[in-house]
Protein backbone atom coordinates (compact mmCIF):
# COMPACT_ATOMS: atom_id res chain seq x y z
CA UNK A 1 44.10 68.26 -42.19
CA UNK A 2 45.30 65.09 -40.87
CA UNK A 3 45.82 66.42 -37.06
CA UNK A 4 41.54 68.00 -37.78
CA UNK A 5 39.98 64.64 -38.97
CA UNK A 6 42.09 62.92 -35.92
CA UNK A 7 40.32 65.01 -33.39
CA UNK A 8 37.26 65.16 -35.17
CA UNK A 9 36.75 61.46 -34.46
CA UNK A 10 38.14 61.46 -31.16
CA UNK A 11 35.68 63.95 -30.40
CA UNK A 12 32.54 62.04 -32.53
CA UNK A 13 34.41 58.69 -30.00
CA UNK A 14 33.98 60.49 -27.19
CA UNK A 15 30.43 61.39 -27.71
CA UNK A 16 29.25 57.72 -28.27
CA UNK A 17 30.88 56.85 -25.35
CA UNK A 18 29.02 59.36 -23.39
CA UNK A 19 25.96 58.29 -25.36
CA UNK A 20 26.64 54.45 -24.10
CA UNK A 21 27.01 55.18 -20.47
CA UNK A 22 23.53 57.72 -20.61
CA UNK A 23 21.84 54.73 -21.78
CA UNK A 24 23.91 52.31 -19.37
CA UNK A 25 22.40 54.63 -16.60
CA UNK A 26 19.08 55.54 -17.77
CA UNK A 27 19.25 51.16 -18.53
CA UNK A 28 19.98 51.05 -14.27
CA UNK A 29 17.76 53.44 -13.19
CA UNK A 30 14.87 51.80 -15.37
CA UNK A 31 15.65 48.20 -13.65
CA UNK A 32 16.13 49.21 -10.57
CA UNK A 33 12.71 51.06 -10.42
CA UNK A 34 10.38 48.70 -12.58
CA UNK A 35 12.75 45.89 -12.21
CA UNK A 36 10.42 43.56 -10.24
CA UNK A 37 7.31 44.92 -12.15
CA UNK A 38 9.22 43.06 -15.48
CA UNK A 39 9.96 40.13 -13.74
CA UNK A 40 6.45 39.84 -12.67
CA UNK A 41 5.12 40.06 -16.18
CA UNK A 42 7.65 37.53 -16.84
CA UNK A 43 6.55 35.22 -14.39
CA UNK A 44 2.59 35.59 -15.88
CA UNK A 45 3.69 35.25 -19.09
CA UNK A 46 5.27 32.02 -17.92
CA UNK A 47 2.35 30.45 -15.79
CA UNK A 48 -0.48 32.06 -18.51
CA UNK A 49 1.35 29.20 -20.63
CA UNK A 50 1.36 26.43 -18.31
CA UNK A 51 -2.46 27.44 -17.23
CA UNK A 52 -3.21 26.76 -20.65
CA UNK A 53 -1.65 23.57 -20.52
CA UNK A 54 -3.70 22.34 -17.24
CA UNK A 55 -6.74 23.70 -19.06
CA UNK A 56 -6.08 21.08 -22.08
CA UNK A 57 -5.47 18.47 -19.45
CA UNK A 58 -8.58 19.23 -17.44
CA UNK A 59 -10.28 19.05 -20.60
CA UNK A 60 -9.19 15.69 -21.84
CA UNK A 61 -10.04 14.54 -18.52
CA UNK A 62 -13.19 14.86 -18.48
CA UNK A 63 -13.39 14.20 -21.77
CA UNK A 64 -11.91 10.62 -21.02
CA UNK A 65 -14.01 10.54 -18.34
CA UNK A 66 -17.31 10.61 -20.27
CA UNK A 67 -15.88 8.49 -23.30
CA UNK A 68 -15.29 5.77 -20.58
CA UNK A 69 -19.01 5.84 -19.31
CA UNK A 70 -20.35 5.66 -22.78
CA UNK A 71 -18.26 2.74 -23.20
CA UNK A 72 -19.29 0.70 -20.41
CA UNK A 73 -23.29 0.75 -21.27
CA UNK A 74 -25.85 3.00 -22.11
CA UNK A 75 -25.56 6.21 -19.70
CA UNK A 76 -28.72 8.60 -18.89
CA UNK A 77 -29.11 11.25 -21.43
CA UNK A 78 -27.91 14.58 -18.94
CA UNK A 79 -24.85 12.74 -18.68
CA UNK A 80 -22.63 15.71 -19.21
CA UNK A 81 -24.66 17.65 -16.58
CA UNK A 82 -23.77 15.09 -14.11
CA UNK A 83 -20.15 14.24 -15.08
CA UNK A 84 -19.95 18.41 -14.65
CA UNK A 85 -21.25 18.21 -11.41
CA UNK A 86 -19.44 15.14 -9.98
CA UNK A 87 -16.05 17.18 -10.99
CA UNK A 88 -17.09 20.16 -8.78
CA UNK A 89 -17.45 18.14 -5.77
CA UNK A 90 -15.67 18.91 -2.47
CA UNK A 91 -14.88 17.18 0.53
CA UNK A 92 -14.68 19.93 3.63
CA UNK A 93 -12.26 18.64 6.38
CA UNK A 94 -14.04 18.04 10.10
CA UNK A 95 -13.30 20.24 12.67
CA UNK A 96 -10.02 20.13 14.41
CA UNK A 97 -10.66 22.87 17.54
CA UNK A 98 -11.53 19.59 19.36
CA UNK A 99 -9.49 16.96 18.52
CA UNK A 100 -11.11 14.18 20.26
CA UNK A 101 -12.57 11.77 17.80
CA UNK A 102 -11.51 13.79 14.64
CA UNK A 103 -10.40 10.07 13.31
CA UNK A 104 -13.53 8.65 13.72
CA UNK A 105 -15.45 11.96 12.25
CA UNK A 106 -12.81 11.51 9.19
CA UNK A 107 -13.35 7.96 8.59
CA UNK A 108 -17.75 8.74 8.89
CA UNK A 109 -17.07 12.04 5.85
CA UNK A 110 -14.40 9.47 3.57
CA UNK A 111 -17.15 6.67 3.75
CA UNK A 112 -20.12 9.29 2.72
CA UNK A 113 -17.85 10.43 0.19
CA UNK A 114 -16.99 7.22 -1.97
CA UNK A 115 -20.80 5.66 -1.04
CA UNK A 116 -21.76 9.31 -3.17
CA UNK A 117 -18.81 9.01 -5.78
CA UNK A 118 -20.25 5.46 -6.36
CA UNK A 119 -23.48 5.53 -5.93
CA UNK A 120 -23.87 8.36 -8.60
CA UNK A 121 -21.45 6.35 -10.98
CA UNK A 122 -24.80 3.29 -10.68
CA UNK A 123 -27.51 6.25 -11.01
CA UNK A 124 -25.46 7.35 -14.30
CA UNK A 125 -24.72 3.79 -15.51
CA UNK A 126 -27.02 1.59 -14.12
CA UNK A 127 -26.37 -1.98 -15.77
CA UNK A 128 -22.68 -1.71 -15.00
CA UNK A 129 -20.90 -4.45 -12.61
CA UNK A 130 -18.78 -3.79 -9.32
CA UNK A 131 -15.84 -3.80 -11.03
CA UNK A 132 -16.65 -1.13 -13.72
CA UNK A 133 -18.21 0.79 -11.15
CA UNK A 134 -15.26 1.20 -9.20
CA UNK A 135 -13.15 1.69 -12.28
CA UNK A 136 -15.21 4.31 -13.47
CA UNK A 137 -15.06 5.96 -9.91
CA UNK A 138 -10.95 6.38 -10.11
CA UNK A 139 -11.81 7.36 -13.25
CA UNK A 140 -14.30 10.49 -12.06
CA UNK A 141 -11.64 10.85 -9.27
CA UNK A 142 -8.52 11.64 -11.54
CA UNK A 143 -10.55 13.93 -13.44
CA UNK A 144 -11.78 15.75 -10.64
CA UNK A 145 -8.55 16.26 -9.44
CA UNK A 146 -7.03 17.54 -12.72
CA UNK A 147 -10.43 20.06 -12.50
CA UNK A 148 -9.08 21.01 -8.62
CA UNK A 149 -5.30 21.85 -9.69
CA UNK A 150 -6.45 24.03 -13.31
CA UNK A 151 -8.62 26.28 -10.74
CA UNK A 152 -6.12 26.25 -7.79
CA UNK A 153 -3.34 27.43 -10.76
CA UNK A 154 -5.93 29.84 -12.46
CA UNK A 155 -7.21 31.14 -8.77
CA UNK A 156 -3.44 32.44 -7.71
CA UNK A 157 -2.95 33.50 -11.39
CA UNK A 158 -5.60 35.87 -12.04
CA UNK A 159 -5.15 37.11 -8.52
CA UNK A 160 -1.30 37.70 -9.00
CA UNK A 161 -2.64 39.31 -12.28
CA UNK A 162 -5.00 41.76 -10.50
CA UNK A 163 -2.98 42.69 -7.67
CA UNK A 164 0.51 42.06 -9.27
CA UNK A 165 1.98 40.73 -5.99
CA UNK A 166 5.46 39.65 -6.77
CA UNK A 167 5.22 37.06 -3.69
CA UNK A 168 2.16 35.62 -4.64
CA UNK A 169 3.04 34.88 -8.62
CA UNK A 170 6.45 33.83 -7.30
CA UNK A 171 4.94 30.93 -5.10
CA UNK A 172 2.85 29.90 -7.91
CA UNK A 173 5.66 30.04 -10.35
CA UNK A 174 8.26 27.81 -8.24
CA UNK A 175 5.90 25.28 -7.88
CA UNK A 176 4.31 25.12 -11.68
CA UNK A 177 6.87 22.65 -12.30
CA UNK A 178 5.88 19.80 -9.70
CA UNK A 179 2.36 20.49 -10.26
CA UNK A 180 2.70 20.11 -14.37
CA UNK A 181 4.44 16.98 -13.11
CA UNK A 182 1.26 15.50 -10.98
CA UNK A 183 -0.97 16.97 -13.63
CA UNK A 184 0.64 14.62 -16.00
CA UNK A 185 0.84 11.56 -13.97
CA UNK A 186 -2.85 12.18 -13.64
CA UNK A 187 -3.28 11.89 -17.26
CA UNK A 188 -1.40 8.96 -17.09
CA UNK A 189 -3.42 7.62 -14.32
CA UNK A 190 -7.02 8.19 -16.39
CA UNK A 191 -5.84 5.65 -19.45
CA UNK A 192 -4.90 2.95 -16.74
CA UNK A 193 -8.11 3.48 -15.10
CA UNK A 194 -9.59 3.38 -17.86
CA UNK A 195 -8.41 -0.01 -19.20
CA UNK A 196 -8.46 -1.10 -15.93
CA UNK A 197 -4.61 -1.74 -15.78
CA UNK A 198 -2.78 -2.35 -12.61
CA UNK A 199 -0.67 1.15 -11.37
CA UNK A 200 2.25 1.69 -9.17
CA UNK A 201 0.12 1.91 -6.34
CA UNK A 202 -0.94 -1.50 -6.05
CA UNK A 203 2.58 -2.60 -5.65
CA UNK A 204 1.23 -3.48 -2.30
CA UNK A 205 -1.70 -5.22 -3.35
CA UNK A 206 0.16 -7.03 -5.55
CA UNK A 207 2.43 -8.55 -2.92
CA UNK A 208 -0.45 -9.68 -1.26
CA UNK A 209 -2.47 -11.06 -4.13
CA UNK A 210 0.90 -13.07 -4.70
CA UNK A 211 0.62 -14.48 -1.72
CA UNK A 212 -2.50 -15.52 -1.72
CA UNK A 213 -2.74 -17.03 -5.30
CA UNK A 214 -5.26 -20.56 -5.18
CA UNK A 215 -6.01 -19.69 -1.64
CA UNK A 216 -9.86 -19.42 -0.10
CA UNK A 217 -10.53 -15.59 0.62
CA UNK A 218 -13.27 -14.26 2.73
CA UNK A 219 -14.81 -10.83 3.41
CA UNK A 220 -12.93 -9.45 6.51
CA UNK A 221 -13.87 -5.72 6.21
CA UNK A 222 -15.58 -3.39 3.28
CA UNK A 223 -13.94 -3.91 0.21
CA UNK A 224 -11.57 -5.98 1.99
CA UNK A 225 -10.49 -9.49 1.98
CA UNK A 226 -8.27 -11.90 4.03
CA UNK A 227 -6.71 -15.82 3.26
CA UNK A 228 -4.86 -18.01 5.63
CA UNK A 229 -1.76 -18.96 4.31
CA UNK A 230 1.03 -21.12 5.43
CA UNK A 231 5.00 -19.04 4.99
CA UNK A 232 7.97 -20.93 6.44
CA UNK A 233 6.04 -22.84 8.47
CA UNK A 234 4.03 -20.10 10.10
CA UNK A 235 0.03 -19.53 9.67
CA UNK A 236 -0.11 -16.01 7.67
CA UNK A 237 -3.21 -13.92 7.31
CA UNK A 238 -2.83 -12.05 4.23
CA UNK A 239 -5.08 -8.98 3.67
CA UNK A 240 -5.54 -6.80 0.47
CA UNK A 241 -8.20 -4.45 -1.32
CA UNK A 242 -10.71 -6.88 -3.15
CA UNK A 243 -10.06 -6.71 -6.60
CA UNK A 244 -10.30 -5.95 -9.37
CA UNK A 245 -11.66 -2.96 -9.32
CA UNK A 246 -10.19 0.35 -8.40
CA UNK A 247 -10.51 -0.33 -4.75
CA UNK A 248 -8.18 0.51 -1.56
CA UNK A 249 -10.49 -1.06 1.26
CA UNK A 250 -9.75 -0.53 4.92
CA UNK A 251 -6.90 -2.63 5.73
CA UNK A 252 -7.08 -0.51 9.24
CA UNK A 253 -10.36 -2.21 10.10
CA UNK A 254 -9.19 -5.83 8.65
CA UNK A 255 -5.88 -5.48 10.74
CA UNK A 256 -8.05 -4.71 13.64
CA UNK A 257 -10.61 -7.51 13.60
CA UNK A 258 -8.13 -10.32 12.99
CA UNK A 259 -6.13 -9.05 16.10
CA UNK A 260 -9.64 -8.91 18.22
CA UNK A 261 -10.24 -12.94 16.87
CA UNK A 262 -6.92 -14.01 17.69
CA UNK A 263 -6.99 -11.99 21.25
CA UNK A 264 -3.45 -10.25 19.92
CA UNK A 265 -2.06 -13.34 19.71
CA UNK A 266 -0.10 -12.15 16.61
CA UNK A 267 3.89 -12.64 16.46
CA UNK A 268 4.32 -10.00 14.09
CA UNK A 269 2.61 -7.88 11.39
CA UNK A 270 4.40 -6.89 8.34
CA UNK A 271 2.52 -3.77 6.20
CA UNK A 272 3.70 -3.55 1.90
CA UNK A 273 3.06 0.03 0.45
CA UNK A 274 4.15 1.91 -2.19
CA UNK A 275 6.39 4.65 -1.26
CA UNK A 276 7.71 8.11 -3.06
CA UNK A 277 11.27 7.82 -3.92
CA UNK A 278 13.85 10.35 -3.26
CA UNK A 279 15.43 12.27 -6.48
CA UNK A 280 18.27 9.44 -7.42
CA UNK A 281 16.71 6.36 -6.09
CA UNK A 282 15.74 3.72 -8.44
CA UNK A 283 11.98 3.35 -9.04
CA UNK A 284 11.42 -0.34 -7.66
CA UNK A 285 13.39 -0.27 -4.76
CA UNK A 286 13.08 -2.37 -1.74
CA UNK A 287 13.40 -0.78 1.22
CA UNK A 288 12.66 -1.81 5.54
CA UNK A 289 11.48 -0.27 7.71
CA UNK A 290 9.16 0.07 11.23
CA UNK A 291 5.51 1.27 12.03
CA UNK A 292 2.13 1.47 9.92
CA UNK A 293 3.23 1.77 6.20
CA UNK A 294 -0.05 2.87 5.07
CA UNK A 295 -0.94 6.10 2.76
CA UNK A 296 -4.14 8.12 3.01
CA UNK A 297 -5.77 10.53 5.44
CA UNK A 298 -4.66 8.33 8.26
CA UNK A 299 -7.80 6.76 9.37
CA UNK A 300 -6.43 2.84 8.78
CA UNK A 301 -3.08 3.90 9.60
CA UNK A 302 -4.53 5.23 13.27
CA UNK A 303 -6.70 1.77 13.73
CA UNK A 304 -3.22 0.07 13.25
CA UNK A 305 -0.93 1.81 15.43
CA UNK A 306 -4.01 2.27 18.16
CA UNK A 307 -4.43 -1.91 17.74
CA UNK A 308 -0.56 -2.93 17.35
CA UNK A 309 -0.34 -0.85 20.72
CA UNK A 310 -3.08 -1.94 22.59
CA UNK A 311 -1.47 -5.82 21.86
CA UNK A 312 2.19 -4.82 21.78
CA UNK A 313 2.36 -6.68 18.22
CA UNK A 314 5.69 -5.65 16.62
CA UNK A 315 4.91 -4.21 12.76
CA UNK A 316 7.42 -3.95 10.34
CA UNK A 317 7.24 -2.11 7.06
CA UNK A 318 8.12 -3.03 3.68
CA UNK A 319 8.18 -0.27 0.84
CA UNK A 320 8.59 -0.43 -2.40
CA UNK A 321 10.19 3.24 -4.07
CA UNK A 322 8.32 4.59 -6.63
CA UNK A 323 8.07 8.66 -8.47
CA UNK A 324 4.92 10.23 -8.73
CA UNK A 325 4.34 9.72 -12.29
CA UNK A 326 4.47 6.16 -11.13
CA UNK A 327 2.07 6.08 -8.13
CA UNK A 328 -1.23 6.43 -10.43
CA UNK A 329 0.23 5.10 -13.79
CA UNK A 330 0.48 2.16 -15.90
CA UNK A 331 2.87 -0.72 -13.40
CA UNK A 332 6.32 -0.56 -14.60
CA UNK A 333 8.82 -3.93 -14.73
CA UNK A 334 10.81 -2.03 -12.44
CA UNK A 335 8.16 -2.18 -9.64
CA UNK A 336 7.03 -5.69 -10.67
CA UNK A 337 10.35 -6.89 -9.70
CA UNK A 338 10.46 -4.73 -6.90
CA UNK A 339 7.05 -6.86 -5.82
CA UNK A 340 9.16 -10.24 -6.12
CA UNK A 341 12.41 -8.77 -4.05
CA UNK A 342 9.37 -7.65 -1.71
CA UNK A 343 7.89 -10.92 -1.36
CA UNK A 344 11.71 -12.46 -0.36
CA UNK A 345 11.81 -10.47 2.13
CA UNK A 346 8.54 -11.23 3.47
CA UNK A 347 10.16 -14.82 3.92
CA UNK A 348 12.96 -13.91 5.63
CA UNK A 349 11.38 -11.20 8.14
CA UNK A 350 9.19 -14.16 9.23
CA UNK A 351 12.15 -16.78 9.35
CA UNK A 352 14.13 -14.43 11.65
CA UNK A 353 11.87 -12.87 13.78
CA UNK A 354 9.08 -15.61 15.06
CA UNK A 355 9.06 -19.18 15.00
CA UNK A 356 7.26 -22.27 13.47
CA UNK A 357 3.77 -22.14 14.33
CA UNK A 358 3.83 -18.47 14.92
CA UNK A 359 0.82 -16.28 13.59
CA UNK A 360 1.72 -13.42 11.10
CA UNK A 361 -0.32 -10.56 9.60
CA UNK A 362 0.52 -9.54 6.32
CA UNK A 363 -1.05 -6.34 4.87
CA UNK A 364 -0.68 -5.46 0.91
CA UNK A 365 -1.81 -1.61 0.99
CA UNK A 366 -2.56 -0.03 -2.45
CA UNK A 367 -4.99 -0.03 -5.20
CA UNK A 368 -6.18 -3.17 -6.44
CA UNK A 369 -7.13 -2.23 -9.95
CA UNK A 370 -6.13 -5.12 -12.42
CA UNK A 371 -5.16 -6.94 -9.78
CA UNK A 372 -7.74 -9.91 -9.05
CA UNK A 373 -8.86 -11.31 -5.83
């Protein structure tokens, strides 16, 4: 009986273990056939919940967007016809086929674009000040580009969807994480424009604003303003965004007229941006550098290098690190002090390389929200 019941359950053994590996095969066979096919429903699963997400986020931004109008004065009654439409606008790139004057064709579409942006911001709100308007313009801005990324997103998601392309959900998928991140810094930026708080950005501006403190200013370009400083002994012209509203100016075409004045008779130039940081760099940073430190499509950053080259006026470049969720949010300390360490070296750039009675350029690039004349 004994010797029975042992090979009864070496037999019943036996079977389950042939029962394991028919389902470890039939387990292969099913992955390696609709393997990809369940990792691409994995993959829409995944960005279905992070499209959601953006959709809250584009949502709150224009809801911010319209709570911040009705705040500033009494709006026209189809205002959420026209906050709808302003967050559908598009700006198509000029032709490239021939490159000769693309710069100047850029510059002509950018300067249509924010007299529109602005001038529909006075049409909606029409007792509100320069300042608000341009507040309320980065305002319409970071909501229109939350609007932009949720359709971009839902765009390659509902086509991965419908054609179930494993290469196009996967490209969508690897980046969902740096997009969530700019999503959120955009969120970020809306409350600061909003309050009208200074933002990473204006590191820049605030260097220059520094530097200018008590000083007369005058109108050297649009939106732009200049003083005439003295630093170490040396006659500085120190340029910046006019403030403070949300403004960026064209520090290309400041740059540029002062160097036409003084018939390039310009020791140096020395150009303070903001600047993305590396992954383990601290946010605040102070680094040097050479050439036209200026962000943007590149129209003022062109007018510089074309200017700088047509004088042979050295420029230096002085950037101060900063993360994304930085660039368009609330100033930190850690870039306010980065703005002091800036402004030493300012000093000691001039002290080394030009001497007493030298002209100097100095060019704070950023925007100048919060940050006054």
């Amino acid at each position: 009986m004994e010797v029975l019941a042992f090979s009864i359950a070496q037999g019943a053994t036996q079977d389950a273990g042939w029962i394991f590996q028919l389902i470890w095969i039939i387990a292969l066979i099913v992955i390696w056939i609709y393997g990809q096919r369940i990792q691409t429903v994995l993959m829409l699963r995944e960005i279905e919940g992070s499209l959601r997400k953006l959709k809250v986020m584009r949502d709150k931004g224009r809801q911010m967007a319209i709570s911040a109008i009705n705040e500033v004065g009494k709006p026209v009654e189809d205002l959420e016809t026209r906050v709808d439409r302003l967050l559908e606008h598009v700006d198509i790139d000029p032709v490239t086929l021939d490159p000769t004057g693309v710069i100047r064709r850029l510059e002509h579409i950018i300067d249509v674009r924010e007299f529109k942006l602005k001038d529909e911001v006075k049409r909606i709100v029409p007792n509100a000040d320069e300042t608000q308007i341009n507040n309320l313009t980065n305002v319409l801005e970071a909501a229109l580009a939350l609007n932009q990324i949720y359709k971009i997103v839902r765009h390659y998601y509902l086509m991965g969807k419908k054609t179930l392309s494993f290469y196009i959900i996967l490209q969508i998928q690897m980046l969902l994480p740096l997009i969530m991140r700019e999503s959120e810094a955009f969120i970020r930026a809306l409350r600061a424009f909003t309050l009208g708080q200074p933002i990473g950005d204006g590191a820049g501006a605030l260097v220059a604003a520094r530097l200018m403190y008590g000083k007369p200013k005058r109108l050297i370009a649009s939106n732009t303003v200049v003083s005439e400083v003295e630093i170490e002994g040396r006659r500085a012209y120190v340029i910046k965004a006019k403030g403070p509203g949300g403004n960026v100016g064209k520090p290309g075409e400041a740059i540029k007229q002062i160097l036409e004045e003084e018939e390039g008779r310009i020791a140096l130039m020395i150009i303070i941006d903001a600047a993305q940081k590396l992954e383990g760099e601290k946010t605040g940073e102070v680094v040097e550098g050479v050439g036209a430190a200026i962000g943007g499509p590149g129209v003022d950053k062109y007018k510089v290098e074309e200017i700088a080259t047509k004088y042979g006026v050295p420029f230096y470049a002085i950037l101060i690190k900063e993360g994304i969720e930085d660039v368009i949010s609330t100033m930190r300390k850690e870039i306010v002090d980065g703005v002091e360490e800036a402004i030493g070296r300012i000093k000691r750039i001039i002290r080394e390389n030009t001497v007493e009675g030298d002209t100097v350029i100095i060019a704070g690039i950023g925007n100048t929200i919060g940050i006054s004349q």
